[in-house]
N, C-alpha and C. Protein backbone atom coordinates (compact mmCIF):
# COMPACT_ATOMS: atom_id res chain seq x y z
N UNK A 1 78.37 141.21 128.70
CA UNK A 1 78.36 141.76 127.36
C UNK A 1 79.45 141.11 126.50
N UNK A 2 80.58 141.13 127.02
CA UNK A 2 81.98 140.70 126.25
C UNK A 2 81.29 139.05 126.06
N UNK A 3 81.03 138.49 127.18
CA UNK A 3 80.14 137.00 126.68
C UNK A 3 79.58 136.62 125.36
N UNK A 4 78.56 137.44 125.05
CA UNK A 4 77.33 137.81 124.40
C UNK A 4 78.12 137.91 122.63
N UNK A 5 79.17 138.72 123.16
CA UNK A 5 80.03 139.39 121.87
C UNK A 5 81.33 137.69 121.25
N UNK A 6 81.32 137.01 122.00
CA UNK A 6 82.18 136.08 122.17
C UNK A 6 81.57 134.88 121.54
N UNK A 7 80.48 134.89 122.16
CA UNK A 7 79.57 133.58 121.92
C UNK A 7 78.53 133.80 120.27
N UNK A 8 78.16 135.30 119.99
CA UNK A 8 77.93 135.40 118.47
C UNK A 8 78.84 135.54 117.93
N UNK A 9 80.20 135.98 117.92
CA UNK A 9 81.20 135.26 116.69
C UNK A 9 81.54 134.20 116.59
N UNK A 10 81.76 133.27 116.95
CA UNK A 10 81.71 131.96 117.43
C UNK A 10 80.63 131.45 116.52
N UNK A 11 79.64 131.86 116.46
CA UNK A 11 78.44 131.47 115.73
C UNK A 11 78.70 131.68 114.51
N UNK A 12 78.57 132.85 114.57
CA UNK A 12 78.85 133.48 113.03
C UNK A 12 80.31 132.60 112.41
N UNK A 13 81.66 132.96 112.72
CA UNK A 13 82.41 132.18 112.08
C UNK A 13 82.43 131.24 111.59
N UNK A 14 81.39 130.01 112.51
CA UNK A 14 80.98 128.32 112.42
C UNK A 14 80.09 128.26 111.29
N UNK A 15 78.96 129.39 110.86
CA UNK A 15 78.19 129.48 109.92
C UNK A 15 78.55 129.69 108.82
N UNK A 16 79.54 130.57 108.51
CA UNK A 16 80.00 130.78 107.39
C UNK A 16 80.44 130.12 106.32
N UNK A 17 80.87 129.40 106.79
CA UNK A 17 81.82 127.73 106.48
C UNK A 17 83.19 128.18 106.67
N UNK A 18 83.79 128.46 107.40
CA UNK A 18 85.05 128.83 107.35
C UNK A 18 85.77 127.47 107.43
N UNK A 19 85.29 126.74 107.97
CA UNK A 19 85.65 124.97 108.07
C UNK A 19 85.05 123.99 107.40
N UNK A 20 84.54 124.42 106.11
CA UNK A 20 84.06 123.10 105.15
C UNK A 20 82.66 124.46 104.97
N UNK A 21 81.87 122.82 104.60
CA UNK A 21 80.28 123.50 104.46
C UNK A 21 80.13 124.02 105.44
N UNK A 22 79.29 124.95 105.10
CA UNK A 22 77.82 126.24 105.88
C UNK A 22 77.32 125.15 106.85
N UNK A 23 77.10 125.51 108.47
CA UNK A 23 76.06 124.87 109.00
C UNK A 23 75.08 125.84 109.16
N UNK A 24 73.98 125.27 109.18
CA UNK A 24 72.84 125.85 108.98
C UNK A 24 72.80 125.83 110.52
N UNK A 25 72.21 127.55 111.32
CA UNK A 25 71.83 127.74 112.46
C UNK A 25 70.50 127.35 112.76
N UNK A 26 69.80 127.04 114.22
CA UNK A 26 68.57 126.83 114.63
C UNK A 26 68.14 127.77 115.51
N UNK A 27 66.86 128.37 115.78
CA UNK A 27 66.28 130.05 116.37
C UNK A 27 65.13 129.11 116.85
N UNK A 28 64.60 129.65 118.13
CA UNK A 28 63.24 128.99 118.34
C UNK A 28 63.31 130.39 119.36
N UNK A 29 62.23 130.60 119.04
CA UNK A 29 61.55 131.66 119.71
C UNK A 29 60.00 131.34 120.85
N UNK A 30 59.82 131.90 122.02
CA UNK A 30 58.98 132.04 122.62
C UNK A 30 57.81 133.21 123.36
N UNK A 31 56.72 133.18 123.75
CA UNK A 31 56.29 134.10 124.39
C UNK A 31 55.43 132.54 125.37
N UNK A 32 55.29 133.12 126.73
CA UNK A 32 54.51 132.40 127.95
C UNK A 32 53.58 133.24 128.72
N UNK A 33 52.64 132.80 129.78
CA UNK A 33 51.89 133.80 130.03
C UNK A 33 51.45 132.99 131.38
N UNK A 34 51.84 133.48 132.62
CA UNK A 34 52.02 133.28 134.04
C UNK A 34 51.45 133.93 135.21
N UNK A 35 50.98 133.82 135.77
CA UNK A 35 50.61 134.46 137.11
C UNK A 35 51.72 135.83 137.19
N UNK A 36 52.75 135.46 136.99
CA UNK A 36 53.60 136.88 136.94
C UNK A 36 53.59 137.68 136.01
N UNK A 37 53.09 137.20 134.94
CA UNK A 37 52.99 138.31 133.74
C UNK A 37 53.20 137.55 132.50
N UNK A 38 53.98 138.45 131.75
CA UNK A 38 54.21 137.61 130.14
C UNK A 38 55.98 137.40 130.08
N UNK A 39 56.40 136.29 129.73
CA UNK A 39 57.70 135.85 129.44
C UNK A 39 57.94 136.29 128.37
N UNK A 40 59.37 136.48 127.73
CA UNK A 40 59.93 136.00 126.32
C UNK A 40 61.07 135.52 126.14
N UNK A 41 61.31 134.59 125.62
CA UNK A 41 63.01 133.77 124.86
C UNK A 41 63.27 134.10 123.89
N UNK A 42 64.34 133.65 123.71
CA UNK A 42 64.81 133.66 122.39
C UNK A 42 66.31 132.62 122.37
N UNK A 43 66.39 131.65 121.56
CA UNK A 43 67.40 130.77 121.39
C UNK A 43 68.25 130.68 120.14
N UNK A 44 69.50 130.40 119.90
CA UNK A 44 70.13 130.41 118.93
C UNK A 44 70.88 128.69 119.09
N UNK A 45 71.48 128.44 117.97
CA UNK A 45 72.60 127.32 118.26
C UNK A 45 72.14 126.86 116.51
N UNK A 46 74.14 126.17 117.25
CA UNK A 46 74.69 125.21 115.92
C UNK A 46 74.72 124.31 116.39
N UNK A 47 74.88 122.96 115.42
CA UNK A 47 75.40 121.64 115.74
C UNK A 47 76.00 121.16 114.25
N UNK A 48 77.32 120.77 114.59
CA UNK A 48 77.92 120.47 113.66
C UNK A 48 78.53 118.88 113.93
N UNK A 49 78.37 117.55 113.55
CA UNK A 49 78.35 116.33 114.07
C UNK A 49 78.32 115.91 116.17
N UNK A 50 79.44 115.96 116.65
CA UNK A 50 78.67 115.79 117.41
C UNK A 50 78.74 116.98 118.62
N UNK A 51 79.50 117.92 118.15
CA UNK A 51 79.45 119.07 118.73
C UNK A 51 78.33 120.37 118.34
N UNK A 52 78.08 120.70 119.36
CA UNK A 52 76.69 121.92 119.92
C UNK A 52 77.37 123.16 120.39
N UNK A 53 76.81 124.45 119.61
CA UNK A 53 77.13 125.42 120.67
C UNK A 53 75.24 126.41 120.63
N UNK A 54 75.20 126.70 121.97
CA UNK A 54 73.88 127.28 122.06
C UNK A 54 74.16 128.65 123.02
N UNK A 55 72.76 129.66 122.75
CA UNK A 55 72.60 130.90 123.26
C UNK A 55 71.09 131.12 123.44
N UNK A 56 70.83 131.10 125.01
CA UNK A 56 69.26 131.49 125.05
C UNK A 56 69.11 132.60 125.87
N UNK A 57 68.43 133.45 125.56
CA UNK A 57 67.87 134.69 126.39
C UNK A 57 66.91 135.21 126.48
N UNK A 58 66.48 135.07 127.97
CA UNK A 58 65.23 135.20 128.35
C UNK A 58 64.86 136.57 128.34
């Protein structure tokens, strides 16, 4: 949880522009469909030159 809480401010702060321009965040969303049933994702992330930070949860 404390992760979760760590890794969206992190986001959020980077978005804001607190360090120059706004980076614009990326979301890609999923649903799958398997012999086991139905999946879902969900992904977040920045990239700001050549640094990345990402969050996916299945």
């Amino acid at each position: 949880m404390i992760r979760t809480v760590v890794v969206l401010s992190l986001m959020a702060l980077t978005a804001c522009g607190a360090d120059g321009e706004p980076v614009q965040p990326t979301m890609n969303a999923g649903v799958s469909l398997g012999t086991s049933g139905v999946g879902t994702h969900v992904g977040l992330g920045l990239r700001k030159g050549p640094f990345s930070v990402g969050y996916r949860v299945k």
